[in-house]
PDB file of N, CA and C in Angstrom:
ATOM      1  N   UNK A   1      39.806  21.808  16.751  1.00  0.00           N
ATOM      2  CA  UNK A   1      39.335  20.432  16.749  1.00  0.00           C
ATOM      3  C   UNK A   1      37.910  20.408  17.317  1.00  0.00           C
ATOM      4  N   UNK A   2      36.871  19.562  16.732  1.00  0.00           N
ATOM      5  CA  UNK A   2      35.476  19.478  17.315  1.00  0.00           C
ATOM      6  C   UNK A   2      35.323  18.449  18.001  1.00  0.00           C
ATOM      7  N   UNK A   3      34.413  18.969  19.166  1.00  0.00           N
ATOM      8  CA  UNK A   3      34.387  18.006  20.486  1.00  0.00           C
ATOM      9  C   UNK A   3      34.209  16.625  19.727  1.00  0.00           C
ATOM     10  N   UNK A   4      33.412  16.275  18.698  1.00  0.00           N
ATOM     11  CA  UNK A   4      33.444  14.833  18.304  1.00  0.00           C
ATOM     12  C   UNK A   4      34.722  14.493  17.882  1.00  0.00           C
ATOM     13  N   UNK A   5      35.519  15.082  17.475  1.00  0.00           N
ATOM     14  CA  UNK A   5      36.950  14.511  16.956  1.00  0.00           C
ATOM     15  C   UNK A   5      37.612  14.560  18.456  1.00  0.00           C
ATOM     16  N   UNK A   6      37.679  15.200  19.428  1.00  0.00           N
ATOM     17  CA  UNK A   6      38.035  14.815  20.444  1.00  0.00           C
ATOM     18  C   UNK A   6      37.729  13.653  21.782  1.00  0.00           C
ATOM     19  N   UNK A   7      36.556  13.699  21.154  1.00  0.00           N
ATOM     20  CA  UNK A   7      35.911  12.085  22.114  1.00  0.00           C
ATOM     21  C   UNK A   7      36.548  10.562  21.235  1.00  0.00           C
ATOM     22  N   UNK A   8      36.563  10.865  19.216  1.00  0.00           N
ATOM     23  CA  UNK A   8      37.197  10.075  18.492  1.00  0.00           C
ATOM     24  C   UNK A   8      38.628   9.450  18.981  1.00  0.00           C
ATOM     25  N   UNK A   9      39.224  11.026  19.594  1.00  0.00           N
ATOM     26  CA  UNK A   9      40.870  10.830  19.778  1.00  0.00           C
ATOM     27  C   UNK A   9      40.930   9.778  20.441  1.00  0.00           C
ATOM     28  N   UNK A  10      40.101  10.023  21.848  1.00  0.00           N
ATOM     29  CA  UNK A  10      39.919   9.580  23.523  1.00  0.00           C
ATOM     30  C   UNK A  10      39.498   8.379  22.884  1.00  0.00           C
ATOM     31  N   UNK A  11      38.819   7.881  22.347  1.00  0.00           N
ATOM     32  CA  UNK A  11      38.118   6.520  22.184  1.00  0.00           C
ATOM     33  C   UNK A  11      39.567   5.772  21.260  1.00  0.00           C
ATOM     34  N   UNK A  12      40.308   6.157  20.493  1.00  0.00           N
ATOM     35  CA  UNK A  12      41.549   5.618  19.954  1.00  0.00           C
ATOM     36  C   UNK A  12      42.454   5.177  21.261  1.00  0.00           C
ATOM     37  N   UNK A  13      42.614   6.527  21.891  1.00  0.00           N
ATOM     38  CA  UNK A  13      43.867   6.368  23.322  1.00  0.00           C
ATOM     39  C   UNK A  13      43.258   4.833  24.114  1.00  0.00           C
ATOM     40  N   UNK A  14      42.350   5.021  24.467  1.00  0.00           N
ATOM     41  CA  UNK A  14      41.697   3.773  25.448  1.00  0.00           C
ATOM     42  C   UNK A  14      41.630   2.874  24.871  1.00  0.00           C
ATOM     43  N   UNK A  15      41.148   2.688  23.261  1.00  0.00           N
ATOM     44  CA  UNK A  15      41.795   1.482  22.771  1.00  0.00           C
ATOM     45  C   UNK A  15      42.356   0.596  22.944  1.00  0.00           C
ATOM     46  N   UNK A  16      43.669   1.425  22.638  1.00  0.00           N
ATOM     47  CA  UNK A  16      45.323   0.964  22.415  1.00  0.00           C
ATOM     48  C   UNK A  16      45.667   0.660  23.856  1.00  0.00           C
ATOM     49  N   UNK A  17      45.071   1.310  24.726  1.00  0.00           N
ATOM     50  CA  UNK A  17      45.630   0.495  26.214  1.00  0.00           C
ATOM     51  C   UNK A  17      44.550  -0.579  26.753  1.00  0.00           C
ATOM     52  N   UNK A  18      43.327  -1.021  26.225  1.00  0.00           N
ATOM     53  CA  UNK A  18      42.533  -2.284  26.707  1.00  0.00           C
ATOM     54  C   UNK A  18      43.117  -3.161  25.666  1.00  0.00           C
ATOM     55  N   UNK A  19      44.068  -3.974  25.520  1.00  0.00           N
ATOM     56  CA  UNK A  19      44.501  -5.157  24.447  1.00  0.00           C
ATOM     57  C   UNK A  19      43.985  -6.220  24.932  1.00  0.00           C
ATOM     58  N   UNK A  20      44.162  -6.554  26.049  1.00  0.00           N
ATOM     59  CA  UNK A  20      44.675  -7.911  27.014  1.00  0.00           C
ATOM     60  C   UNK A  20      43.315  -8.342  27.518  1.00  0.00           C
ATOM     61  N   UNK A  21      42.364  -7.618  27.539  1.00  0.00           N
ATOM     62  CA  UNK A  21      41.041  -8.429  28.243  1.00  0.00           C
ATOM     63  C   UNK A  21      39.442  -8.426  26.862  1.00  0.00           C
ATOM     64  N   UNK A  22      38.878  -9.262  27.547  1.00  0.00           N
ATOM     65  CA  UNK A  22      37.638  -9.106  26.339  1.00  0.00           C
ATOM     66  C   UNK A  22      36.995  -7.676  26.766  1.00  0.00           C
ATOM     67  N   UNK A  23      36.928  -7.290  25.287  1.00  0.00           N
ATOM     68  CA  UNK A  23      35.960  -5.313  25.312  1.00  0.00           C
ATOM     69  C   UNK A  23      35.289  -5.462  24.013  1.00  0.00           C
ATOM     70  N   UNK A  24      34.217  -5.046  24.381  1.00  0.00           N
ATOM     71  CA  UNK A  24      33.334  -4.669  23.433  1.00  0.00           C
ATOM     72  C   UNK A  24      33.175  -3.187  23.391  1.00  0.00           C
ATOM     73  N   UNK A  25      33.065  -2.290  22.094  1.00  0.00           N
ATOM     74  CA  UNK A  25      32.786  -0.899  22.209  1.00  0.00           C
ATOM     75  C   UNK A  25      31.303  -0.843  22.229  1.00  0.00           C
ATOM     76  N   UNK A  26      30.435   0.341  22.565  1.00  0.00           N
ATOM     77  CA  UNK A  26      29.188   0.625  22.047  1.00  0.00           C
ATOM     78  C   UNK A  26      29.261   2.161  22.182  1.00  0.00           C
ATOM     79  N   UNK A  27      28.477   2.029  20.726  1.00  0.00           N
ATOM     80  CA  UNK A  27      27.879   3.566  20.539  1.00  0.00           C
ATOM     81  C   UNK A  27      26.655   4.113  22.065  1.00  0.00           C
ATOM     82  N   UNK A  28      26.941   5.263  23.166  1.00  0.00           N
ATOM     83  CA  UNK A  28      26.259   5.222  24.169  1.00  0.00           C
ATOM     84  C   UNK A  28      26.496   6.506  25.112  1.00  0.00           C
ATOM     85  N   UNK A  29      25.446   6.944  25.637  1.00  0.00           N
ATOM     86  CA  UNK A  29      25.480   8.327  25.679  1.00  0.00           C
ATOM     87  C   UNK A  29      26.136   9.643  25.223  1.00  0.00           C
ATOM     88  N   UNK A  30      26.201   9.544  23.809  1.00  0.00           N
ATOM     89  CA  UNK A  30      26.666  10.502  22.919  1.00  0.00           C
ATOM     90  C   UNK A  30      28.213  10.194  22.839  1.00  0.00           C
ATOM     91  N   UNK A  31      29.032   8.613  23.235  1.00  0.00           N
ATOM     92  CA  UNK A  31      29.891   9.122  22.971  1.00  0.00           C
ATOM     93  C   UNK A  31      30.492   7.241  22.815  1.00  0.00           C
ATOM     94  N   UNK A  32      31.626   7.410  23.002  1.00  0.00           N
ATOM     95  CA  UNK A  32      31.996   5.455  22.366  1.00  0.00           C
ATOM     96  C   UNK A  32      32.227   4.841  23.586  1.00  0.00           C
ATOM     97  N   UNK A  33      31.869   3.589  24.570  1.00  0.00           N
ATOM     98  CA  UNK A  33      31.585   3.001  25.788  1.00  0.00           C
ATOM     99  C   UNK A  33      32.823   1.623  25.488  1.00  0.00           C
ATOM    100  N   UNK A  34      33.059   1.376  26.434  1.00  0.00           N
ATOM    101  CA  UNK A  34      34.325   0.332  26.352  1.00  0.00           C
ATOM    102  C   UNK A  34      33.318  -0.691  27.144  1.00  0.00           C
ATOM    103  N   UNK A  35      32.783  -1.454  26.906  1.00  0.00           N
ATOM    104  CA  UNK A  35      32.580  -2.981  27.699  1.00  0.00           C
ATOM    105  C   UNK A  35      33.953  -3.938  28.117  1.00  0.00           C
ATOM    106  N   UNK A  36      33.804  -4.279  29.511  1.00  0.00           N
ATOM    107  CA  UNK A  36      35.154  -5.082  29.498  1.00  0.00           C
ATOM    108  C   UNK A  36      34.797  -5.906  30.395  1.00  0.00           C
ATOM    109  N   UNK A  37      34.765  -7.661  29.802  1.00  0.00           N
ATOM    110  CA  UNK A  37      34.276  -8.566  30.878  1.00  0.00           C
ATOM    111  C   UNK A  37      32.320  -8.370  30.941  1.00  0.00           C
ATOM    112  N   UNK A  38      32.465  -8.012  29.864  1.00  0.00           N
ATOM    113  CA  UNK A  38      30.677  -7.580  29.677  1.00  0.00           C
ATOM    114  C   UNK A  38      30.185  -6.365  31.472  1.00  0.00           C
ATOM    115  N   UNK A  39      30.797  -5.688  31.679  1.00  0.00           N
ATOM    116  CA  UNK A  39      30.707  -4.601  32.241  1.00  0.00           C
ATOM    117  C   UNK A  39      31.278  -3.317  31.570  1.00  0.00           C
ATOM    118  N   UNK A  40      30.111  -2.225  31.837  1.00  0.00           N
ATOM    119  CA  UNK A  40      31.336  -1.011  31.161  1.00  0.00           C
ATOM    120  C   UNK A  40      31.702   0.068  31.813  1.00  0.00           C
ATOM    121  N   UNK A  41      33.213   0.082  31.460  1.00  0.00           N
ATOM    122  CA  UNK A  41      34.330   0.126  32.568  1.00  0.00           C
ATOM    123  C   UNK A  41      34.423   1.783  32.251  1.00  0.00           C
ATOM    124  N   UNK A  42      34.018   2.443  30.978  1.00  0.00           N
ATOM    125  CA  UNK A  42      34.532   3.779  30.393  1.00  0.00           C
ATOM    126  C   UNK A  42      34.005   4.332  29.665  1.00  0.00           C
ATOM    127  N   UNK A  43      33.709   5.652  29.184  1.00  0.00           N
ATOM    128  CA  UNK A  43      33.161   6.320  28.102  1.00  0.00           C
ATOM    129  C   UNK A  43      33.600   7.206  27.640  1.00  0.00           C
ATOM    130  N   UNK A  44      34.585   7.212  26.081  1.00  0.00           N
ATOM    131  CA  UNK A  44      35.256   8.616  25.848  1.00  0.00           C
ATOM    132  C   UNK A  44      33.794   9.803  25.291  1.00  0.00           C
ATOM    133  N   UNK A  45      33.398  10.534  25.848  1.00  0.00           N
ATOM    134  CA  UNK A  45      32.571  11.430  25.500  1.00  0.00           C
ATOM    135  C   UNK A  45      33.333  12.877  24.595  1.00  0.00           C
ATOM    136  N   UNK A  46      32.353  13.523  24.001  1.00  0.00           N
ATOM    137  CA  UNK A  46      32.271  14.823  23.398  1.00  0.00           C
ATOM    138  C   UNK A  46      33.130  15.294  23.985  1.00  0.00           C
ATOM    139  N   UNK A  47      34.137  15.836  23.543  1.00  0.00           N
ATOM    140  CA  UNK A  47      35.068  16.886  24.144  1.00  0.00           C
ATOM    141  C   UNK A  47      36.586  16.536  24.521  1.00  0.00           C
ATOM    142  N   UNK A  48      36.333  14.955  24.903  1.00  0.00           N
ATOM    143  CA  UNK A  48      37.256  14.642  25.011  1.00  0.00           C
ATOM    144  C   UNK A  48      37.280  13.902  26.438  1.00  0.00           C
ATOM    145  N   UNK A  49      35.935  14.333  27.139  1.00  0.00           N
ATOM    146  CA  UNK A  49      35.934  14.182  29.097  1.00  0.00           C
ATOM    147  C   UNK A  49      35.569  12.487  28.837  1.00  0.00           C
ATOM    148  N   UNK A  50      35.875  12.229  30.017  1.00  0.00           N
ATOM    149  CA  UNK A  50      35.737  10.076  30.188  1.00  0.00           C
ATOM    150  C   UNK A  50      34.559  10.419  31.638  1.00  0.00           C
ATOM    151  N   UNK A  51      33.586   9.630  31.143  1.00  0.00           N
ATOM    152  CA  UNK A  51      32.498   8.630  31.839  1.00  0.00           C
ATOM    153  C   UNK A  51      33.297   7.344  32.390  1.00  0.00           C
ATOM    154  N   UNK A  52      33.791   7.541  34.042  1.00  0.00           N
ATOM    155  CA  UNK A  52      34.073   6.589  34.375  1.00  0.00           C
ATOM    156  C   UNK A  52      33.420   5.706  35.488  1.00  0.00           C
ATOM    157  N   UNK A  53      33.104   4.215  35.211  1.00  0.00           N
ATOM    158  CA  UNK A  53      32.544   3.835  36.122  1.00  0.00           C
ATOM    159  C   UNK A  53      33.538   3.285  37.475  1.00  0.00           C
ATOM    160  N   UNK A  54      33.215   3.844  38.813  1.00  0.00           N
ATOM    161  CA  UNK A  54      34.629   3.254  40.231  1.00  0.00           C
ATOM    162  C   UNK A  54      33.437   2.729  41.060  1.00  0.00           C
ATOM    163  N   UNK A  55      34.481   2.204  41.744  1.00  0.00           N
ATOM    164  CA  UNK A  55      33.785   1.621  43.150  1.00  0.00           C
ATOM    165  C   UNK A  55      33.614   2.609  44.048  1.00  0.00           C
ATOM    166  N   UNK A  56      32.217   2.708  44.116  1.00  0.00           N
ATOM    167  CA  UNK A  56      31.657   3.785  45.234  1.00  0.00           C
ATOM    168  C   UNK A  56      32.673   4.019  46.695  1.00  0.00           C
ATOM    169  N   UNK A  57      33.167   2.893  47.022  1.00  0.00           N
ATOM    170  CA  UNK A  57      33.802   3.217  48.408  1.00  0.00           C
ATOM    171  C   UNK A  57      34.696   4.044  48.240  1.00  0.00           C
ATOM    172  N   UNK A  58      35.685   3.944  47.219  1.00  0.00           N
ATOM    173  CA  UNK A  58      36.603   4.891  46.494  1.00  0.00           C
ATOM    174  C   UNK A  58      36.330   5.866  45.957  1.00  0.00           C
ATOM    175  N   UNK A  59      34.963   6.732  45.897  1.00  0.00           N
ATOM    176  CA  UNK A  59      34.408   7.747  45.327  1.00  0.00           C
ATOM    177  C   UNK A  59      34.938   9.365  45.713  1.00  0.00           C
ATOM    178  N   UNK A  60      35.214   9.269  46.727  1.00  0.00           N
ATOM    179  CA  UNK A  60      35.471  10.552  47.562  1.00  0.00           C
ATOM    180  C   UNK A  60      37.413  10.696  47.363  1.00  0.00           C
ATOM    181  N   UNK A  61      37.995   9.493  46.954  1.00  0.00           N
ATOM    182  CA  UNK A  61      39.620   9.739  46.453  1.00  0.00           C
ATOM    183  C   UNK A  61      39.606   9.748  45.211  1.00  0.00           C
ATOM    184  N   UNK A  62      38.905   9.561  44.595  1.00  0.00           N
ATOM    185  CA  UNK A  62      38.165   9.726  42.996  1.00  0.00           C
ATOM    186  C   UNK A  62      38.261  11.456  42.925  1.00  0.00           C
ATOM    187  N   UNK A  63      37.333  11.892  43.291  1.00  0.00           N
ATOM    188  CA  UNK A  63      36.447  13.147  43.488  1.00  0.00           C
ATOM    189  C   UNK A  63      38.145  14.311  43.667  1.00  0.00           C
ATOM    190  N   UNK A  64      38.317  13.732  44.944  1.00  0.00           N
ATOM    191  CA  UNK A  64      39.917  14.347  45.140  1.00  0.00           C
ATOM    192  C   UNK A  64      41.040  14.834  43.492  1.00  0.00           C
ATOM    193  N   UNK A  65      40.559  13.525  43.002  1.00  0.00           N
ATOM    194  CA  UNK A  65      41.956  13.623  41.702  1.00  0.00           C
ATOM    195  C   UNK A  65      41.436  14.401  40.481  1.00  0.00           C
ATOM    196  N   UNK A  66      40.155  14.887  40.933  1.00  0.00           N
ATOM    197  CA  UNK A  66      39.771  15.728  39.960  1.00  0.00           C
ATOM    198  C   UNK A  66      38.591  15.472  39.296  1.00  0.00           C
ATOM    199  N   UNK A  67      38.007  14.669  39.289  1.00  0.00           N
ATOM    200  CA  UNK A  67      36.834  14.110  38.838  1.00  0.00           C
ATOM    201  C   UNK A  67      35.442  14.788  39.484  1.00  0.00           C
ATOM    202  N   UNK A  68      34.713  14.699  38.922  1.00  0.00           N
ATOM    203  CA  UNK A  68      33.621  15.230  39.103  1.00  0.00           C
ATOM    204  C   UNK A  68      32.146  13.827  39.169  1.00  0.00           C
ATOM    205  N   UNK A  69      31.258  14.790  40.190  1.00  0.00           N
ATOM    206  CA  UNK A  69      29.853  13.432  39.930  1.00  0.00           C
ATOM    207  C   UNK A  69      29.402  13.549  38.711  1.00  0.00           C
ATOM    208  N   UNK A  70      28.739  12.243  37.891  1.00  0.00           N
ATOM    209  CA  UNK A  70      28.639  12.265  36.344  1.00  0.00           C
ATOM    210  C   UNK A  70      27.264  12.761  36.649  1.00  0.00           C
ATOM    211  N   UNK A  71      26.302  13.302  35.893  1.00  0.00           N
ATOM    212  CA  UNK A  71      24.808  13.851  36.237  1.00  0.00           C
ATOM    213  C   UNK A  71      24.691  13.159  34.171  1.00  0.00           C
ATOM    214  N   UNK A  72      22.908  13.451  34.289  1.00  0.00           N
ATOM    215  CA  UNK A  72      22.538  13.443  33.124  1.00  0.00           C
ATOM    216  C   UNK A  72      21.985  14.374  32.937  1.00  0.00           C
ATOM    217  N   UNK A  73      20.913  14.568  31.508  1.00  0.00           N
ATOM    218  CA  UNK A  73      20.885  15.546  30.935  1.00  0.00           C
ATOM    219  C   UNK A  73      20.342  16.456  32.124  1.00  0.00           C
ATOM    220  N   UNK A  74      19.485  16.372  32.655  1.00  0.00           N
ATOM    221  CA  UNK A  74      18.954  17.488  33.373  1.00  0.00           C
ATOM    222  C   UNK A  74      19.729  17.946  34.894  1.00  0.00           C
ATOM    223  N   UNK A  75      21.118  17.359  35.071  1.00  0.00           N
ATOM    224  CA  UNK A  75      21.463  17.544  35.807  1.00  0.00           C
ATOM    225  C   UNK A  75      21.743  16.705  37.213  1.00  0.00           C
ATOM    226  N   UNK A  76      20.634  15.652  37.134  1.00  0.00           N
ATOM    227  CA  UNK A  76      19.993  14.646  38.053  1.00  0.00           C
ATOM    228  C   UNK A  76      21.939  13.605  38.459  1.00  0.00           C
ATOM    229  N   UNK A  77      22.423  13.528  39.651  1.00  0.00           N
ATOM    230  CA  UNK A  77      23.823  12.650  39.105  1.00  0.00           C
ATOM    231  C   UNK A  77      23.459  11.026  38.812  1.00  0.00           C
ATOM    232  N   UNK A  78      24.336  10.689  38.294  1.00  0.00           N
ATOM    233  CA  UNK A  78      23.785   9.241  37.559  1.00  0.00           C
ATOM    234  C   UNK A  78      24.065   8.375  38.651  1.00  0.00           C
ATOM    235  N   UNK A  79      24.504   8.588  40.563  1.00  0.00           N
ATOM    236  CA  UNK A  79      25.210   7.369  40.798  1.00  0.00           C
ATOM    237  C   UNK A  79      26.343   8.115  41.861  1.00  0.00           C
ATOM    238  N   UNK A  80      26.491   7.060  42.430  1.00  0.00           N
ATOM    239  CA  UNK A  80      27.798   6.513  43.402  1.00  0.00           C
ATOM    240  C   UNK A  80      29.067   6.066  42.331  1.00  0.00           C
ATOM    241  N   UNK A  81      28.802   4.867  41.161  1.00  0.00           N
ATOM    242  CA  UNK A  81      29.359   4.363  40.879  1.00  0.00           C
ATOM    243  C   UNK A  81      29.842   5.120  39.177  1.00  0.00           C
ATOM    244  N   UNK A  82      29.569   6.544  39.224  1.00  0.00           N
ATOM    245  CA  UNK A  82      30.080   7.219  38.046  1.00  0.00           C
ATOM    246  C   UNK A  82      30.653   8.264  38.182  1.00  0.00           C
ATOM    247  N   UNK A  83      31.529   8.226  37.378  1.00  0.00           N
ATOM    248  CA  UNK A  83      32.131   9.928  37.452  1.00  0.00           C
ATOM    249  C   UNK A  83      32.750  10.271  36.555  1.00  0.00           C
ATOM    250  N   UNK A  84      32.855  11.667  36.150  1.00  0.00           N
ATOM    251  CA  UNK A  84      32.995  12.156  34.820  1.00  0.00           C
ATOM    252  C   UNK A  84      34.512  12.529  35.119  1.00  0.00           C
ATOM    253  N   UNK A  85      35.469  12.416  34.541  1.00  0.00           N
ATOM    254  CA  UNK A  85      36.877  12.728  34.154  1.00  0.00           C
ATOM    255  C   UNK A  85      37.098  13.930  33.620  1.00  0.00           C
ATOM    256  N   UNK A  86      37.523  15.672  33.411  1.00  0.00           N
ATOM    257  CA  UNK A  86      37.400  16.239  32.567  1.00  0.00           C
ATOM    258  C   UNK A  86      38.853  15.647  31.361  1.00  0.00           C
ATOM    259  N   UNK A  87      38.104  16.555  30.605  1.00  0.00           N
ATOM    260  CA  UNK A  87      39.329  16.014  29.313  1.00  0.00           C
ATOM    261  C   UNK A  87      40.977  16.568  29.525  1.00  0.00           C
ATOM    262  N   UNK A  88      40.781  17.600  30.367  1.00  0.00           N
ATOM    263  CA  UNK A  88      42.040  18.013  31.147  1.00  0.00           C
ATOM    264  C   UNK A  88      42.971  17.115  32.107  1.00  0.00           C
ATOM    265  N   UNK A  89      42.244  16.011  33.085  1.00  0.00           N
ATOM    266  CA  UNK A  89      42.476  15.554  33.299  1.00  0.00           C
ATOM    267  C   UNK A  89      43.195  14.064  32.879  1.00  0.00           C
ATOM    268  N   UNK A  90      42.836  13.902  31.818  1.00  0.00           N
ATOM    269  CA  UNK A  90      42.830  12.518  31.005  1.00  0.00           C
ATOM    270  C   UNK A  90      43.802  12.388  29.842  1.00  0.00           C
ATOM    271  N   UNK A  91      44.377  14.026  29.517  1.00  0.00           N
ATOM    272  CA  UNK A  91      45.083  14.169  28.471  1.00  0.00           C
ATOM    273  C   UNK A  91      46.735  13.282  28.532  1.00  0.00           C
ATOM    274  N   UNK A  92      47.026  13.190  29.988  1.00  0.00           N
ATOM    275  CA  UNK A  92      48.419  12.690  29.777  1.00  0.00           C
ATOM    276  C   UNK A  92      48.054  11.083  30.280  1.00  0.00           C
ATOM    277  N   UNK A  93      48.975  10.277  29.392  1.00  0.00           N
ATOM    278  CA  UNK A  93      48.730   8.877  28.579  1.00  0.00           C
ATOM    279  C   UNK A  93      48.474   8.334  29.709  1.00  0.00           C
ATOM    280  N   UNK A  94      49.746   8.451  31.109  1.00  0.00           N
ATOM    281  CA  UNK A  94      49.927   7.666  32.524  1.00  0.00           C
ATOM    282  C   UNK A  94      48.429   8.025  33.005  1.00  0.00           C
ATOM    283  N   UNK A  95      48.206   9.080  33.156  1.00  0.00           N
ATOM    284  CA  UNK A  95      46.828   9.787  33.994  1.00  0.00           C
ATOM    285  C   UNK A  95      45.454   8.759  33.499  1.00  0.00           C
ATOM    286  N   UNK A  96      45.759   9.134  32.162  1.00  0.00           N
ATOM    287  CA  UNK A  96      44.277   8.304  31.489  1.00  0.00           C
ATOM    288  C   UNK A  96      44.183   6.599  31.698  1.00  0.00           C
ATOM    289  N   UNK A  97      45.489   6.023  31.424  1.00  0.00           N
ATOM    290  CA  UNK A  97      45.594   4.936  32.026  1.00  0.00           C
ATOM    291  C   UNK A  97      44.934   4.115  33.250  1.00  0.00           C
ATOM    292  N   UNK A  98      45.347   5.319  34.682  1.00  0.00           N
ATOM    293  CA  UNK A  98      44.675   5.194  35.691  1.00  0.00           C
ATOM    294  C   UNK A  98      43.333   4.601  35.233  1.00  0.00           C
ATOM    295  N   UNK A  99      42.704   5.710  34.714  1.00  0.00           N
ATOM    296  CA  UNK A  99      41.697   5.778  34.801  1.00  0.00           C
ATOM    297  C   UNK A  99      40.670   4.738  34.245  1.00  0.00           C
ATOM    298  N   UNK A 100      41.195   4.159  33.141  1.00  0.00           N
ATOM    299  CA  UNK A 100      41.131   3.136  32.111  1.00  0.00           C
ATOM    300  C   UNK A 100      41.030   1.806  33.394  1.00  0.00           C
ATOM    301  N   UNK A 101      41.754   1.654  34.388  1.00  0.00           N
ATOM    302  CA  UNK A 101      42.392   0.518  35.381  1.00  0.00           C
ATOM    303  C   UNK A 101      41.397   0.603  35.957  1.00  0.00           C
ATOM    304  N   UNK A 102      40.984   1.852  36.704  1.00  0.00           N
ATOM    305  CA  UNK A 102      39.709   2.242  37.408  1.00  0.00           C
ATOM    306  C   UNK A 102      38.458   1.781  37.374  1.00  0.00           C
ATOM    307  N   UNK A 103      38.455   1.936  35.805  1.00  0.00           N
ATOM    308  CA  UNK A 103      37.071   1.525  35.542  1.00  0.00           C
ATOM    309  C   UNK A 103      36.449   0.193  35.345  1.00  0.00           C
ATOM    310  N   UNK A 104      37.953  -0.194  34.908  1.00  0.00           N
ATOM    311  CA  UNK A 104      37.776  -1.955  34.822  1.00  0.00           C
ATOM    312  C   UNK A 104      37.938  -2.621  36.170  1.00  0.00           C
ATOM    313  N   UNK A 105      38.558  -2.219  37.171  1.00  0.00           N
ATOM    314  CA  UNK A 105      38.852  -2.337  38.558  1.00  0.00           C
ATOM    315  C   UNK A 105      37.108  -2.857  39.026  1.00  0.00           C
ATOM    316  N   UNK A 106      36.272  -1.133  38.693  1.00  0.00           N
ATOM    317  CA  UNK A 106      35.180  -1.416  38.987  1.00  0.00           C
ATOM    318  C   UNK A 106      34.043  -1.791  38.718  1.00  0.00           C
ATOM    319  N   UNK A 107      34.039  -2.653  37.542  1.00  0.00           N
ATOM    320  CA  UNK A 107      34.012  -4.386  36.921  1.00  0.00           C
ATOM    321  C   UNK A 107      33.519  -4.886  37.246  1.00  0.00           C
ATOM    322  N   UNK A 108      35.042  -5.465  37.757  1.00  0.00           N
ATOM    323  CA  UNK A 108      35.192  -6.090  38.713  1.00  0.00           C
ATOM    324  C   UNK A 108      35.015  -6.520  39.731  1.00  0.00           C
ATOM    325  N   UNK A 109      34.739  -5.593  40.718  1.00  0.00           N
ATOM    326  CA  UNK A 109      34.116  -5.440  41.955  1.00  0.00           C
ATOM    327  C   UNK A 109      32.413  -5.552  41.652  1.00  0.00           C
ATOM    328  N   UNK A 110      32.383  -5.123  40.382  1.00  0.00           N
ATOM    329  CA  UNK A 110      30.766  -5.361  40.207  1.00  0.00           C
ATOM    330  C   UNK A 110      30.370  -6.834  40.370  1.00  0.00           C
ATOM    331  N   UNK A 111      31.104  -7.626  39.651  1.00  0.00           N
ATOM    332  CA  UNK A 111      30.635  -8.961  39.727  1.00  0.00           C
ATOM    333  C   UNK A 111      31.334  -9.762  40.376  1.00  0.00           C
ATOM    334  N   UNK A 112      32.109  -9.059  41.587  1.00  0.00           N
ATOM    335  CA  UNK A 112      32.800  -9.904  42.871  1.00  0.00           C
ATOM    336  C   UNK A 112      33.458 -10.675  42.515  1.00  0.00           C
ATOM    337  N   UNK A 113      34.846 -10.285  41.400  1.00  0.00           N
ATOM    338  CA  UNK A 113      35.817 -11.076  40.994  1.00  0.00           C
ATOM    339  C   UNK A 113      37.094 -10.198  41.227  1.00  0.00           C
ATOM    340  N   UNK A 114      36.762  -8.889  42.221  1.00  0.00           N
ATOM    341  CA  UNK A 114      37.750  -8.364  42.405  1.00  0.00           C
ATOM    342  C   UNK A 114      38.259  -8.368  44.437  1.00  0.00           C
TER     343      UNK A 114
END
């Protein structure tokens, strides 16, 4: 399978579990971005790994579950408030879920409705 058919998969899975709130997709850093509440909460990328956006205070129990700091191209990290998921991590439905909650969680907290 090629990493684009695997970011395709990931962008189907997250889908099917955002029903219930307003999401917009966008085409965005190489890979499909979930807007939710006009914040964006997720990114299924190449390979299959998720761009997730959390609440910084929660960063370090983030980091714990496996996640990694998100960096860009040159390495530089993007943030407090990002972190990259590997695709290992994200593969089982409950796990990715989390993560899906996570990101919209931290939204939320963006615009102090959480």
């Amino acid at each position: 399978m090629s990493a684009s058919d695997e970011r395709e998969q990931l962008a189907a899975r997250i889908r099917g579990m955002i029903t219930d709130v307003d999401v917009r997709e966008m085409r965005m850093f190489g890979g499909v971005g979930f807007m939710v509440r006009e914040a964006l909460a997720i990114v299924a990328e190449r390979g299959g790994s998720a761009l997730v956006r959390t609440d910084p205070v929660k960063r370090d129990e983030r980091l714990a579950r496996g996640a990694i700091p998100a960096t860009m191209g040159n390495g530089r990290v993007m943030g407090d408030a990002w972190l990259r998921v590997p695709a290992e991590q994200v593969a089982d439905d409950a796990e990715l879920a989390d993560w899906v909650a996570i990101g919209i969680h931290a939204g939320d907290v963006l615009r102090g409705e959480a």
